[in-house]
N, C-alpha and C. Protein backbone atom coordinates (compact mmCIF):
# COMPACT_ATOMS: atom_id res chain seq x y z
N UNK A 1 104.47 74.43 93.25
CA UNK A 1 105.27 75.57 93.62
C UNK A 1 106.62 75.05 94.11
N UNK A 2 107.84 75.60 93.69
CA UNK A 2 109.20 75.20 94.20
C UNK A 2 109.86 76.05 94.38
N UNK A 3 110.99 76.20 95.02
CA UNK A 3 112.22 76.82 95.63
C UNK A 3 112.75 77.17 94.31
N UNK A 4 112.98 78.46 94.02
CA UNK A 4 113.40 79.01 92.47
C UNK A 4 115.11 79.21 92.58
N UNK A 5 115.89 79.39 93.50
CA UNK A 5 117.01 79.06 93.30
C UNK A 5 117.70 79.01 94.45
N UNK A 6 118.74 78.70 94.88
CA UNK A 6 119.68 79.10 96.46
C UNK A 6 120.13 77.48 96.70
N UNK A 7 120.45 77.44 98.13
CA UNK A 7 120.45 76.00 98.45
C UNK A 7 119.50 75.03 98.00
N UNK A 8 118.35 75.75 98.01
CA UNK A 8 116.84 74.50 97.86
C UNK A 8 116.57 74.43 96.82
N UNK A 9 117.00 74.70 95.62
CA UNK A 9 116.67 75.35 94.26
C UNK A 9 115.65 74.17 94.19
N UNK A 10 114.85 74.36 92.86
CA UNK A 10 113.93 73.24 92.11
C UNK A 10 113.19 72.21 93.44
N UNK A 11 113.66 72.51 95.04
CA UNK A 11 112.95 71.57 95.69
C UNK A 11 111.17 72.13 95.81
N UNK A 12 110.04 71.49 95.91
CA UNK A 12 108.85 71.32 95.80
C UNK A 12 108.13 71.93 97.26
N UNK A 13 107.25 72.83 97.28
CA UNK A 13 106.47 73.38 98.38
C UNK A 13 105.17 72.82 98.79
N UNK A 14 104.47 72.90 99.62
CA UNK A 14 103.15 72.26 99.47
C UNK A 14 102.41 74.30 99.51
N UNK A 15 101.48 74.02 99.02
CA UNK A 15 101.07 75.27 98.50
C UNK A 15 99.72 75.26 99.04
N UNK A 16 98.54 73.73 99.42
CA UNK A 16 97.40 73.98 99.63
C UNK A 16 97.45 74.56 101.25
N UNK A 17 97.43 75.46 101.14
CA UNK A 17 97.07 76.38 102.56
C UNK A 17 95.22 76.30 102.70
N UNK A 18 94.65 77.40 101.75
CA UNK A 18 93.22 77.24 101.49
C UNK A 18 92.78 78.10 100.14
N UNK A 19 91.73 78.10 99.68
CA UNK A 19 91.17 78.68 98.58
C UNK A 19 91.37 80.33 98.60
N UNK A 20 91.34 80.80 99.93
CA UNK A 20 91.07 82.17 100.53
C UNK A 20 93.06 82.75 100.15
N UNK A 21 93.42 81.77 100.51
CA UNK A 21 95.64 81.71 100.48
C UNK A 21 96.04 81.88 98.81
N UNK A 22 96.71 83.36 98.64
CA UNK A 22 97.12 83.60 97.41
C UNK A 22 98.61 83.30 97.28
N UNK A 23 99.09 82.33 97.18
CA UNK A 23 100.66 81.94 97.01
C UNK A 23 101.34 82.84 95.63
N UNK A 24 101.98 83.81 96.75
CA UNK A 24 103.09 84.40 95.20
C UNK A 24 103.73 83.84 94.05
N UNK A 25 102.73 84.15 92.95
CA UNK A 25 103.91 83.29 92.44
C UNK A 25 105.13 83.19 91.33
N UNK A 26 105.65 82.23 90.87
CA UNK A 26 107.05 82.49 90.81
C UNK A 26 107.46 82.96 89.69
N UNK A 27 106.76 83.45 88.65
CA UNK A 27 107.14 84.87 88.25
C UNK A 27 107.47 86.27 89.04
N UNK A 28 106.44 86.30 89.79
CA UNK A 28 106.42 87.48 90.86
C UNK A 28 107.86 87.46 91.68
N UNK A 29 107.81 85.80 92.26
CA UNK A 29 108.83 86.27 93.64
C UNK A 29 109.99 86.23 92.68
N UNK A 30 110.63 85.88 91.09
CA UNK A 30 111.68 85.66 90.90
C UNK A 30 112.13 87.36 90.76
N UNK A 31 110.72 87.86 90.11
CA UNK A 31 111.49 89.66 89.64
C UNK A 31 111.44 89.90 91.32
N UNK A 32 110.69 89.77 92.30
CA UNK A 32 110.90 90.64 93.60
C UNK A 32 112.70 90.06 94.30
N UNK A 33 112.76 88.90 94.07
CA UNK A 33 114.25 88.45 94.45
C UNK A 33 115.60 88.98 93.59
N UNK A 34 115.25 89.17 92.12
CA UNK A 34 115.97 89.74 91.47
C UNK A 34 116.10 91.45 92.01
N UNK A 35 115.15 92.05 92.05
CA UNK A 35 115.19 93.49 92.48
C UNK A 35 115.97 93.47 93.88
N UNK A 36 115.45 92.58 94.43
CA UNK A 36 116.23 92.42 96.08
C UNK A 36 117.70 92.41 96.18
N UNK A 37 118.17 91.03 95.33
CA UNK A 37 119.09 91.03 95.35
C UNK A 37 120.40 92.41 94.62
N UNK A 38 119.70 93.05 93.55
CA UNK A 38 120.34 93.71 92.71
C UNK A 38 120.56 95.24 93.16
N UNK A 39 119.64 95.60 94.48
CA UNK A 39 119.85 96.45 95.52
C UNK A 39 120.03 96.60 96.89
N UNK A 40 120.05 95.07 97.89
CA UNK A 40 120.17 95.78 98.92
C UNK A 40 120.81 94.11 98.96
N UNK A 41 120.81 93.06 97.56
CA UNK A 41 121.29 91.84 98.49
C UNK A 41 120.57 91.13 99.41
N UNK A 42 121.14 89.82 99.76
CA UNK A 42 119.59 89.27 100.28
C UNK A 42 120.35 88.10 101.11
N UNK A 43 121.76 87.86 101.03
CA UNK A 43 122.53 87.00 102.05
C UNK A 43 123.10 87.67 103.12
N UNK A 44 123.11 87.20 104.17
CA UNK A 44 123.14 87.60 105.74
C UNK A 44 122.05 88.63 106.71
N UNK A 45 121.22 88.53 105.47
CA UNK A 45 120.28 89.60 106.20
C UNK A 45 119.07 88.57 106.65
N UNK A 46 117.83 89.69 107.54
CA UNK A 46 116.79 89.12 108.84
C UNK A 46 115.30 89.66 107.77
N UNK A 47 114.38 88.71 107.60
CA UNK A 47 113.52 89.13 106.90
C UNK A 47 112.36 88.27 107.83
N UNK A 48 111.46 88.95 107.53
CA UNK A 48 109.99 89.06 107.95
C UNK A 48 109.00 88.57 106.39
N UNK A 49 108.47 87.63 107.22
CA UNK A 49 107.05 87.43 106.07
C UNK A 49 106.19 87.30 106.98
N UNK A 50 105.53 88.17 106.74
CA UNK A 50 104.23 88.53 107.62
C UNK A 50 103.18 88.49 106.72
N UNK A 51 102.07 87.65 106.71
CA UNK A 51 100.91 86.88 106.19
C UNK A 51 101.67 85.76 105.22
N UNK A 52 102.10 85.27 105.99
CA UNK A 52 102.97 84.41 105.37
C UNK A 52 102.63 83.23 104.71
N UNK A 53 101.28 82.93 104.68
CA UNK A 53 100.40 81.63 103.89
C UNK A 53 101.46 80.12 103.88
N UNK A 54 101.86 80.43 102.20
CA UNK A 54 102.74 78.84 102.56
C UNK A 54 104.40 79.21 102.83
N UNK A 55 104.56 80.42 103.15
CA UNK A 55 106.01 80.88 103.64
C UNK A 55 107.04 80.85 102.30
N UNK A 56 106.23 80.74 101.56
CA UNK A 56 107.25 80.73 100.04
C UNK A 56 108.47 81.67 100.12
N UNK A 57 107.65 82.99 100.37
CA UNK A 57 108.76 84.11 99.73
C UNK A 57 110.09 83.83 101.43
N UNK A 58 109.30 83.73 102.58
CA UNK A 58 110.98 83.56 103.81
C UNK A 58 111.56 82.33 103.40
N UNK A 59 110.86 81.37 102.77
CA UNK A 59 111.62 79.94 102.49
C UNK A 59 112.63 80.33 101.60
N UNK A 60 112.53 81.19 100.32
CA UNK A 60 113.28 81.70 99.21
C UNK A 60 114.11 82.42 99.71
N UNK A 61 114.10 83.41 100.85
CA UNK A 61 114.96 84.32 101.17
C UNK A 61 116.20 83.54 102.11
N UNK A 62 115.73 82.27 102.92
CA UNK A 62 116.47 81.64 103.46
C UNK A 62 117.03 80.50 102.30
N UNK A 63 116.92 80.03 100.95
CA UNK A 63 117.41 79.43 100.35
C UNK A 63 118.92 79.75 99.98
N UNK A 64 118.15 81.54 99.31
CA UNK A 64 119.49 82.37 99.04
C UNK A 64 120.39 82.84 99.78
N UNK A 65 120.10 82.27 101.32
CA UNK A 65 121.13 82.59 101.79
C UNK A 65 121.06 83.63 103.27
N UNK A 66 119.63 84.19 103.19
CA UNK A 66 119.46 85.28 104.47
C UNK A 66 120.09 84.64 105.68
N UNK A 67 120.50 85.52 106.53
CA UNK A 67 120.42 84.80 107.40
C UNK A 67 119.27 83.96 108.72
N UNK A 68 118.06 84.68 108.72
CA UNK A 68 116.81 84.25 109.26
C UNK A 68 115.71 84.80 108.72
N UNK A 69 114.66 84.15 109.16
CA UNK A 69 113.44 84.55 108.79
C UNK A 69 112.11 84.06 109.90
N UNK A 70 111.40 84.81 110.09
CA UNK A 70 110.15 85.17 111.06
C UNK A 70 109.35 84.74 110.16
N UNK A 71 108.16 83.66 110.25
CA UNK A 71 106.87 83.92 109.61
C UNK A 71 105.92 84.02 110.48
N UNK A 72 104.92 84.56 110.09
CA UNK A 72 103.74 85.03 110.93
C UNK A 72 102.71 85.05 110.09
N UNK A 73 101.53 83.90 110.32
CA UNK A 73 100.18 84.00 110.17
C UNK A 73 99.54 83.33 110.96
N UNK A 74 98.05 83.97 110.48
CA UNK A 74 97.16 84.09 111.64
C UNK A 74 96.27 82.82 111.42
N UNK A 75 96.69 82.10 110.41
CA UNK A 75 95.72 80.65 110.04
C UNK A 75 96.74 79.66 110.62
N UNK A 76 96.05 78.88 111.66
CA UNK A 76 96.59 77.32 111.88
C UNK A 76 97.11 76.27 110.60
N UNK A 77 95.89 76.25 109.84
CA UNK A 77 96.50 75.74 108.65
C UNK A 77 97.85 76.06 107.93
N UNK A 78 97.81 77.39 107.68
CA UNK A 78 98.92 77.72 107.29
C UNK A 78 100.52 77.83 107.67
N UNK A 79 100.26 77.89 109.56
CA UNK A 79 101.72 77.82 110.17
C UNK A 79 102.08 76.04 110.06
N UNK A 80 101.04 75.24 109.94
CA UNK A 80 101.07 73.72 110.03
C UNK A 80 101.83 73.50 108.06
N UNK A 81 101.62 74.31 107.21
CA UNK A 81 102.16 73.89 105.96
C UNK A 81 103.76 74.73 105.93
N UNK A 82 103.45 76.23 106.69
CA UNK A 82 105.11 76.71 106.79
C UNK A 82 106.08 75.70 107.26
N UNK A 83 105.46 75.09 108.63
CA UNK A 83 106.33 74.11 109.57
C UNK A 83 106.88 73.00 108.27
N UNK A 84 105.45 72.60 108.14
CA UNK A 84 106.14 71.13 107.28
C UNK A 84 107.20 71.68 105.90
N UNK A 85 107.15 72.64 105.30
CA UNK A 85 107.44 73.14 104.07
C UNK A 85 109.43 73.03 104.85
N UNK A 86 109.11 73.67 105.84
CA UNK A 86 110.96 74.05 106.69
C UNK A 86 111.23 72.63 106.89
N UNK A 87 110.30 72.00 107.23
CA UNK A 87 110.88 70.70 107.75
C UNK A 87 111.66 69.36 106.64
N UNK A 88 110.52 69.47 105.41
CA UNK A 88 110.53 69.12 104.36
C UNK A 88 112.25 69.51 103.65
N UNK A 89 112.20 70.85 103.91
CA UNK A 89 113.45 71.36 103.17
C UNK A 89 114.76 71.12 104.04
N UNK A 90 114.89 70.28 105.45
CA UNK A 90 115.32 70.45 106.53
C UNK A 90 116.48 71.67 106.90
N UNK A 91 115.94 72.97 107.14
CA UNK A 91 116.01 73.55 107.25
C UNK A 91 116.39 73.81 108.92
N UNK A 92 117.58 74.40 109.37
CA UNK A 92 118.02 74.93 110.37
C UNK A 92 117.46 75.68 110.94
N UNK A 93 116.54 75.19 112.20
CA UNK A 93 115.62 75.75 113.35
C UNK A 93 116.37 76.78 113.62
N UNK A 94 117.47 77.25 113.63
CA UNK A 94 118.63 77.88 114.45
C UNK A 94 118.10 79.17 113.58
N UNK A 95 117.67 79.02 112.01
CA UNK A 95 117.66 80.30 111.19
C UNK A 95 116.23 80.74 110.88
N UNK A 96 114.80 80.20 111.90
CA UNK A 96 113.89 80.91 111.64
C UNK A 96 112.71 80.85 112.72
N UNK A 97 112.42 81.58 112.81
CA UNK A 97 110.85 81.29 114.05
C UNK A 97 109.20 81.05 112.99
N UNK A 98 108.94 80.67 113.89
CA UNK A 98 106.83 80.67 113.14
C UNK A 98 106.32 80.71 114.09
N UNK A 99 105.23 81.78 113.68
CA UNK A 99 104.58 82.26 114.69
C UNK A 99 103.13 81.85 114.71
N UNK A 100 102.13 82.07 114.97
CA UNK A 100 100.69 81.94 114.56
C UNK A 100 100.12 83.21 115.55
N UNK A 101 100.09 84.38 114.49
CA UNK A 101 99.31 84.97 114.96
C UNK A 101 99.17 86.25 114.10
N UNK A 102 97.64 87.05 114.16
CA UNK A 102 97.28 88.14 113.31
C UNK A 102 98.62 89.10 113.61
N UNK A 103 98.70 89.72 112.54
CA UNK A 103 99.88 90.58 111.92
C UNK A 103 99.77 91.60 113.50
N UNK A 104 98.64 92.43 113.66
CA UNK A 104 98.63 93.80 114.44
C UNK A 104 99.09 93.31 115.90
N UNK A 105 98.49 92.08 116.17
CA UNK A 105 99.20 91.48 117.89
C UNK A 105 100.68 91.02 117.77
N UNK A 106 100.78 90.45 116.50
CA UNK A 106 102.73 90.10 116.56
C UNK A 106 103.42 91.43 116.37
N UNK A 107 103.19 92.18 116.11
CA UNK A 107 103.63 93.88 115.65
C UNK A 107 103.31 94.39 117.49
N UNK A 108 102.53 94.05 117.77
CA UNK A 108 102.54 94.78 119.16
C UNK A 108 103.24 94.18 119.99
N UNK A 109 103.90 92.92 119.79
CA UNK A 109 104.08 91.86 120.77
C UNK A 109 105.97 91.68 120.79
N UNK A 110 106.04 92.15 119.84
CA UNK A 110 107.44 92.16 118.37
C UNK A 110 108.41 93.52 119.57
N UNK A 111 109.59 92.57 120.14
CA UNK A 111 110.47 93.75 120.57
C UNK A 111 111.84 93.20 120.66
N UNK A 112 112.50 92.45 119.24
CA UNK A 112 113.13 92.33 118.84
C UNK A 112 114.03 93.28 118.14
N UNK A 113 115.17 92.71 117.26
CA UNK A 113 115.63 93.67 116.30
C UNK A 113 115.11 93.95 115.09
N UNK A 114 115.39 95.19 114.54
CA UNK A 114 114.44 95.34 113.16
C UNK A 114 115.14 94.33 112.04
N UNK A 115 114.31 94.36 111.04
CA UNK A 115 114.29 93.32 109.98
C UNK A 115 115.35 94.14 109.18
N UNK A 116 115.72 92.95 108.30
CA UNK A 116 116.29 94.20 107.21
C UNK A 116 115.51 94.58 105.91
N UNK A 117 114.47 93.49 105.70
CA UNK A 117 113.28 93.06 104.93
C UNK A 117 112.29 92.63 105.35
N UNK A 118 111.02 92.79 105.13
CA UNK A 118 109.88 92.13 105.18
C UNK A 118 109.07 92.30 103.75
N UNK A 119 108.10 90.92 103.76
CA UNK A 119 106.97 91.27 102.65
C UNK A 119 105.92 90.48 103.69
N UNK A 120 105.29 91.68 102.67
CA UNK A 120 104.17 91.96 103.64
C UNK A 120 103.04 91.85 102.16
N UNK A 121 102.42 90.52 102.22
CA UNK A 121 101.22 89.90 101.34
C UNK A 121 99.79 90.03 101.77
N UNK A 122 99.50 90.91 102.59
CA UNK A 122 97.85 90.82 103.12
C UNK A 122 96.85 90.21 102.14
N UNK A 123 96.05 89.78 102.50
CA UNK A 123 94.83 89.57 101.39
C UNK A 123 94.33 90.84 100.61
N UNK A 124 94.16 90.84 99.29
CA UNK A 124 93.83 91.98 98.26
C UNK A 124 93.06 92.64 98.82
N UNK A 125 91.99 92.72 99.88
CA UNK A 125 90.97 93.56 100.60
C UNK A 125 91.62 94.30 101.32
N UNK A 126 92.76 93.93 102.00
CA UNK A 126 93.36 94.73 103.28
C UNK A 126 93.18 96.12 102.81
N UNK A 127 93.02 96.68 103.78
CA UNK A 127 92.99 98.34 103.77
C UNK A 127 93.81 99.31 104.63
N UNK A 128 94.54 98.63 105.59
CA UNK A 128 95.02 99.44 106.33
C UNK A 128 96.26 100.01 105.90
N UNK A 129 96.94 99.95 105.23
CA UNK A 129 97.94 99.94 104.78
C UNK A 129 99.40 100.78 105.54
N UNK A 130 98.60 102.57 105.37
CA UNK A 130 99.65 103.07 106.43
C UNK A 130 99.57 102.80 107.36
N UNK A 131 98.84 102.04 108.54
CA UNK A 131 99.12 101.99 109.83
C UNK A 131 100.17 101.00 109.77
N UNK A 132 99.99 99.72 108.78
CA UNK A 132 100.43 98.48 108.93
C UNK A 132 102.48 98.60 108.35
N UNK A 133 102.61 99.67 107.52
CA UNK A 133 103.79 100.25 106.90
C UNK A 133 104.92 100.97 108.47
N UNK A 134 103.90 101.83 109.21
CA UNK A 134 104.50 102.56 110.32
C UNK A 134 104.73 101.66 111.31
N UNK A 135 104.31 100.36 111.63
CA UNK A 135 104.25 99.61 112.53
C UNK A 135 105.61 98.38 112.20
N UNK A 136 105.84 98.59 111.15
CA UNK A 136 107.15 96.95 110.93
C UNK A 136 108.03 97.63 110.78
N UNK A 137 108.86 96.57 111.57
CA UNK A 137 109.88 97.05 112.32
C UNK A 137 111.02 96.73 110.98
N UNK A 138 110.86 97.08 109.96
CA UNK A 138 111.87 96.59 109.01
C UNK A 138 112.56 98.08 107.93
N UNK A 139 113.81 97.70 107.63
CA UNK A 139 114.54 98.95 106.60
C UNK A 139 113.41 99.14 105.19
N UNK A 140 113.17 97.37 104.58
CA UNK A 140 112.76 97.51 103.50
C UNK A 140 111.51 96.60 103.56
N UNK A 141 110.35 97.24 103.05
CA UNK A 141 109.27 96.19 102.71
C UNK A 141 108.83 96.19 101.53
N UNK A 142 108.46 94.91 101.23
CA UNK A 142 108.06 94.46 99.63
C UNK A 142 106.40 93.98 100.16
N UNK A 143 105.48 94.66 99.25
CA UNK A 143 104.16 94.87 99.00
C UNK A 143 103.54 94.22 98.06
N UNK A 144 102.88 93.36 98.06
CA UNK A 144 101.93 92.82 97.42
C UNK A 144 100.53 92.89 97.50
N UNK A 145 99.89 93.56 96.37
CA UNK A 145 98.31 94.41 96.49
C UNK A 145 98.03 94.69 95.39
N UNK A 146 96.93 94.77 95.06
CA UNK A 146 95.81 94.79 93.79
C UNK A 146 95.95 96.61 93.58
N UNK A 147 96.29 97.24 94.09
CA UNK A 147 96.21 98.72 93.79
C UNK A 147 97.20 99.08 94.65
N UNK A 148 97.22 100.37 93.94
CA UNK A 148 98.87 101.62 94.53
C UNK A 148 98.42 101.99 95.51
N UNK A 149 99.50 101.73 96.40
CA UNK A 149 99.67 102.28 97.94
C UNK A 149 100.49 103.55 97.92
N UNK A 150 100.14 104.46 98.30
CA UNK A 150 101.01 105.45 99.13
C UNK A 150 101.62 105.46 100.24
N UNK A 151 103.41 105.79 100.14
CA UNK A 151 103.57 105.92 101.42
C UNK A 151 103.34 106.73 102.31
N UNK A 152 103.51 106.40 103.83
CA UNK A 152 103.37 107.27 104.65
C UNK A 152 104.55 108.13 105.23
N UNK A 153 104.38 109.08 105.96
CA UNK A 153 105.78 109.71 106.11
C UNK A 153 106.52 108.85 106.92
N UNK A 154 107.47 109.04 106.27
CA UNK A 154 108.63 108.03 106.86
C UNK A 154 109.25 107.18 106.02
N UNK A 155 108.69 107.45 104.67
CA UNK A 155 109.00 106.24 104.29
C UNK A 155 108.88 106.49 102.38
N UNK A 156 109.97 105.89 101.61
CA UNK A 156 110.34 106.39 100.22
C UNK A 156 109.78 105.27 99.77
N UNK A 157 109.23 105.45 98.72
CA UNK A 157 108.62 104.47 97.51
C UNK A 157 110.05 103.99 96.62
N UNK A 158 110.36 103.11 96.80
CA UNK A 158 111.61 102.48 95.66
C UNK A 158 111.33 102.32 94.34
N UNK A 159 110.26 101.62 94.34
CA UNK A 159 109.87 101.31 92.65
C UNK A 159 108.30 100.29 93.35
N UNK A 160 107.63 100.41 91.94
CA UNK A 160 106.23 99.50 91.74
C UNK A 160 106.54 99.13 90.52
N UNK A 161 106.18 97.68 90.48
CA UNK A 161 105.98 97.18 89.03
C UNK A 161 104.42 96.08 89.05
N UNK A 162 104.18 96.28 88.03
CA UNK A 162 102.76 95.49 87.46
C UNK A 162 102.93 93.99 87.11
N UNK A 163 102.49 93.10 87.60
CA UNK A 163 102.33 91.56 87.53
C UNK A 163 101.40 90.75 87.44
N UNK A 164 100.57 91.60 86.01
CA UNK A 164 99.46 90.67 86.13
C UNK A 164 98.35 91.34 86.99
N UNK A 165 97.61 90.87 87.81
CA UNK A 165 96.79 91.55 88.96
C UNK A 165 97.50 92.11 89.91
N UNK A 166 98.93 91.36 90.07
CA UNK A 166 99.45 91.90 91.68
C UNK A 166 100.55 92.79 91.33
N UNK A 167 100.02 94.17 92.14
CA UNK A 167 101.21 95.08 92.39
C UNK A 167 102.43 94.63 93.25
N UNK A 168 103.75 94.66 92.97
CA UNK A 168 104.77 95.17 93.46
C UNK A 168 104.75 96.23 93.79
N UNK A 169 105.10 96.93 95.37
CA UNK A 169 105.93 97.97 95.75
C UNK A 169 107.01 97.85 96.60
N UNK A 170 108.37 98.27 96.69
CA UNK A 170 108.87 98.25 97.49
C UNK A 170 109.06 99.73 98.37
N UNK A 171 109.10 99.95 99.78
CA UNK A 171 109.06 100.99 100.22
C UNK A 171 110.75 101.00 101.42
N UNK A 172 111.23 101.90 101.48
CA UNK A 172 112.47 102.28 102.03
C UNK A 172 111.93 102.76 103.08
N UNK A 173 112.55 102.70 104.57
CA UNK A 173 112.44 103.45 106.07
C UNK A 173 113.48 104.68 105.33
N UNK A 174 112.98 105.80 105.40
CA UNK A 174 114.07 106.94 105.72
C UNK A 174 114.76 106.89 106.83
N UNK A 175 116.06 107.43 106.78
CA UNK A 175 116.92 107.68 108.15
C UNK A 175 116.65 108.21 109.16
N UNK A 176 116.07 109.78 108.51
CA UNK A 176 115.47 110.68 109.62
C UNK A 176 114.50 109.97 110.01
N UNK A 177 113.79 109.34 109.96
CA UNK A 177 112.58 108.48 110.52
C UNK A 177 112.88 107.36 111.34
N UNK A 178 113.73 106.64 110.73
CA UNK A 178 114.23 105.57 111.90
C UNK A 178 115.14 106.56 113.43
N UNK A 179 115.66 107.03 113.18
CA UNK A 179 116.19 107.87 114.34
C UNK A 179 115.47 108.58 114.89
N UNK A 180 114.05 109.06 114.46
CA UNK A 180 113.04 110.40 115.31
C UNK A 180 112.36 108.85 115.65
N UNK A 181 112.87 108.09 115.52
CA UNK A 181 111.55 106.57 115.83
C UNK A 181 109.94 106.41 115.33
N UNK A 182 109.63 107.10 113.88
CA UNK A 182 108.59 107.61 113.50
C UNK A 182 108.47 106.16 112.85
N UNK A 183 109.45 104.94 112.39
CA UNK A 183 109.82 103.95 111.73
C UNK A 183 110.28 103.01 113.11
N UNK A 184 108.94 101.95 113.78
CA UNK A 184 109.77 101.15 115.00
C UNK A 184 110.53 99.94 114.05
């Protein structure tokens, strides 16, 4: 797995997280970076990867240029391959945090500024979906899941596209929603 273009282009990821760890891959993240970039842009902005396995997709978003990125998972293993993956790429501490911890306690714990992006990769079982949509604190989230999600109020469906097994969705915070605070 490698850095598909930006500062880090063609540099190399370590990917073994565990058997259970589905690393996006780079077919997927190139159309989700292409869509990104071709609507909302993807340099100077704050993104969130939350189940962040080997941190591929915040490593990519900080290649191209974001200005930071949050990862958050709840496997030791996995914040130990994000770390080395940033370190590897030597990457400016100044432009990202890692966290280790389940998505619903960093979301409760989380009283920062909102994101301008997050993707949000749960494992294909996850089920919660709208609670987990109303709870991130972000404008735009990109979805990765084996079946169509609906949004919840508050929140516009941008587009879904098909990849194989894994759905793309991206979902928009409405305005009226971020201002009635229905969107933290």
């Amino acid at each position: 797995m490698r850095v598909l273009t930006g500062a880090n282009k063609s540099r190399k990821l370590l990917s073994g997280v565990s058997e259970a760890t589905r690393p996006t891959s780079s077919r997927v993240r190139k159309s989700v970076f292409d869509i990104l970039w071709s609507r909302v842009g993807i340099e100077g902005k704050s993104v969130l990867d939350l189940f962040a396995g080997t941190g591929a997709m915040g490593i990519e978003a900080l290649s191209r240029g974001a200005k930071e990125a949050c990862f958050v998972d709840r496997s030791k293993r996995a914040i130990g391959v994000i770390k080395e993956n940033l370190r590897r790429l030597e990457m400016d501490p100044s432009r990202y945090r890692v966290v280790n911890s389940d998505y619903s306690s960093f979301l409760d714990s989380y009283h920062g500024n909102d994101f301008d992006i997050a993707f949000l990769d749960p494992p294909y079982a996850f089920a919660d979906w709208n609670e987990l949509l109303v709870r991130v604190p972000a404008a735009i989230m990109v979805c990765e899941t084996r079946n169509p999600i609906q949004p919840p109020s508050g929140l516009e469906k941008l587009l879904e596209r098909k990849y194989g097994t894994t759905l793309v969705t991206l979902f928009k915070a409405s305005k009226s929603a971020v201002e009635k605070g229905a969107v933290s």
